[in-house]
Protein backbone atom coordinates (compact mmCIF):
# COMPACT_ATOMS: atom_id res chain seq x y z
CA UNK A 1 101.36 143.91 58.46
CA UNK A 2 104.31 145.96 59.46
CA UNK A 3 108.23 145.02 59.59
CA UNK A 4 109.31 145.79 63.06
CA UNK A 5 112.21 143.72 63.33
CA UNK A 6 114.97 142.26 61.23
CA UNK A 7 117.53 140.07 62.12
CA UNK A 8 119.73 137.78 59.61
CA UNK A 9 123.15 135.56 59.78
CA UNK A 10 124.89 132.81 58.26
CA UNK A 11 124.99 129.48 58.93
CA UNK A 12 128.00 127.93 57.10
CA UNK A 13 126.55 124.89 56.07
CA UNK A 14 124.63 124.09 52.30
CA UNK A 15 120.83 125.31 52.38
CA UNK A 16 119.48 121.58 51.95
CA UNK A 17 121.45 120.53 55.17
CA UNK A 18 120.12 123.60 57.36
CA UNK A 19 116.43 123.04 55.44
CA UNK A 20 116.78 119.64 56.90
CA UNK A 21 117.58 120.33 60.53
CA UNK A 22 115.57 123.45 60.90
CA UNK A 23 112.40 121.67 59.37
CA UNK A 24 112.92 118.43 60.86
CA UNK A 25 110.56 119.22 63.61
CA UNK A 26 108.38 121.99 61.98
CA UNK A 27 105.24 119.99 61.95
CA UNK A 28 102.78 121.29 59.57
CA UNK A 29 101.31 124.18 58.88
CA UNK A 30 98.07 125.34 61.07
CA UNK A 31 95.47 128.23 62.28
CA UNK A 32 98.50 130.01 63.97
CA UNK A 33 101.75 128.54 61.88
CA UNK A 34 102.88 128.39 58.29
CA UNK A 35 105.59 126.04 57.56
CA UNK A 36 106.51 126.16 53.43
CA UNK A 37 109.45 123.78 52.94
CA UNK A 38 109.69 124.54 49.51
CA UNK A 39 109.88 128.36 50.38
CA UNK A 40 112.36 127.38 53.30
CA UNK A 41 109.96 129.57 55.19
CA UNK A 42 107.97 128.91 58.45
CA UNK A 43 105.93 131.28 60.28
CA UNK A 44 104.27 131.51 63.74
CA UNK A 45 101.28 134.44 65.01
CA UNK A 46 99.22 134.95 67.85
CA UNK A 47 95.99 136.62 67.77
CA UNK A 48 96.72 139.91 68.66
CA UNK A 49 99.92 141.52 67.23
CA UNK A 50 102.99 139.61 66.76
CA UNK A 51 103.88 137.28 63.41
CA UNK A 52 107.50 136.37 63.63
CA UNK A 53 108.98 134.70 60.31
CA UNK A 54 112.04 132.37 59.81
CA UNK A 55 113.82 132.40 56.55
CA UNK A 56 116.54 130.22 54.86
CA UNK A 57 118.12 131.63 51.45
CA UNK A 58 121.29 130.37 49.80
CA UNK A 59 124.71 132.55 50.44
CA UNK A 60 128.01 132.41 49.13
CA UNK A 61 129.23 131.50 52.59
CA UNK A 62 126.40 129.04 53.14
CA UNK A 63 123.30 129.98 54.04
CA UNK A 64 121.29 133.14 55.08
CA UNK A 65 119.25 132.19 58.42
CA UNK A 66 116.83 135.61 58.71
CA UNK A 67 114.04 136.34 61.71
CA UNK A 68 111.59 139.34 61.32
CA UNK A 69 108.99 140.18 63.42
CA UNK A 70 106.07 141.74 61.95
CA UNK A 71 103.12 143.82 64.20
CA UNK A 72 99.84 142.40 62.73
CA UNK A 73 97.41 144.42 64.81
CA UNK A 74 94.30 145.42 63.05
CA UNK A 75 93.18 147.66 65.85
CA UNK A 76 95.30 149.48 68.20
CA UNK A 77 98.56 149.21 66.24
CA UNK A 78 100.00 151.26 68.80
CA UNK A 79 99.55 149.51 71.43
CA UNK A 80 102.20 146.88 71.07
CA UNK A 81 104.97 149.17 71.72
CA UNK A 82 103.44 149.77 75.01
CA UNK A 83 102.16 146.19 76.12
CA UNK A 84 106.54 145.78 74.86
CA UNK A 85 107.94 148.67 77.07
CA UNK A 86 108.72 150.77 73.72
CA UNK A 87 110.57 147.42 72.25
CA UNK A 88 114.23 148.47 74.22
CA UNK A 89 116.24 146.40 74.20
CA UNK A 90 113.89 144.04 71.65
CA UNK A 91 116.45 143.87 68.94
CA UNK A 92 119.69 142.78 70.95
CA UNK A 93 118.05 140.03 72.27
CA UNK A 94 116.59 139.28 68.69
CA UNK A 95 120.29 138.97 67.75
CA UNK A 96 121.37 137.38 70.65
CA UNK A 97 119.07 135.00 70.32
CA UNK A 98 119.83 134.36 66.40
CA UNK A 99 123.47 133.87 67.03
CA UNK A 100 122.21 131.19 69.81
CA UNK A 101 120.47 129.74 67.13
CA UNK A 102 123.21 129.81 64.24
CA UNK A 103 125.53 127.92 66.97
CA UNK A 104 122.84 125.24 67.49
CA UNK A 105 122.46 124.35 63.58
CA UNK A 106 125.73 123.87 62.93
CA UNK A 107 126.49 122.07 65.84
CA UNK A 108 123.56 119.67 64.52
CA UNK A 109 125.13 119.75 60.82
């Protein structure tokens, strides 16, 4: 498994709360999903390369919301970068879409 990606922000609001909200409709973990509460991870794969990972962590301004993306090819590592046009662009629209995300828990805290 390799780290491709990393994206992170804070969500000013106590861990518990965003725990709460982002978990609320996690389900449970599965064949192609991971959900730890307890961890305040959950995690979500396909079957050929891609693992992304959500991550809650306590911060002095609240708490830590962080997205990686990890390439979990066994075969053809390489090949994702092309099947993902050499991943431009990939990381502002990770961030983009984190900061979409940020706005959407604490509008629900």
């Amino acid at each position: 498994m390799r780290l491709l990606f990393e994206v992170s922000g804070v969500v000013h609001a106590p861990l518990e709360a965003v725990k709460e909200v982002l978990f609320r409709d996690a389900g449970e973990s599965g064949s192609h999903r991971l959900v730890d509460r307890e961890r305040g991870v959950i995690a979500y794969w396909g079957d050929w390369w891609y693992r992304g990972e959500d991550c809650v962590l306590e911060h002095p301004e609240g708490t830590v919301l962080r997205h990686r993306v990890h390439n979990i090819a066994r075969q053809g590592n390489w090949a994702p970068y092309l099947a993902n046009k050499l991943f431009i662009g990939y990381r502002a629209r990770l961030e983009a879409g984190l900061r979409d995300r940020i706005r959407q828990l604490e509008a629900e805290l």
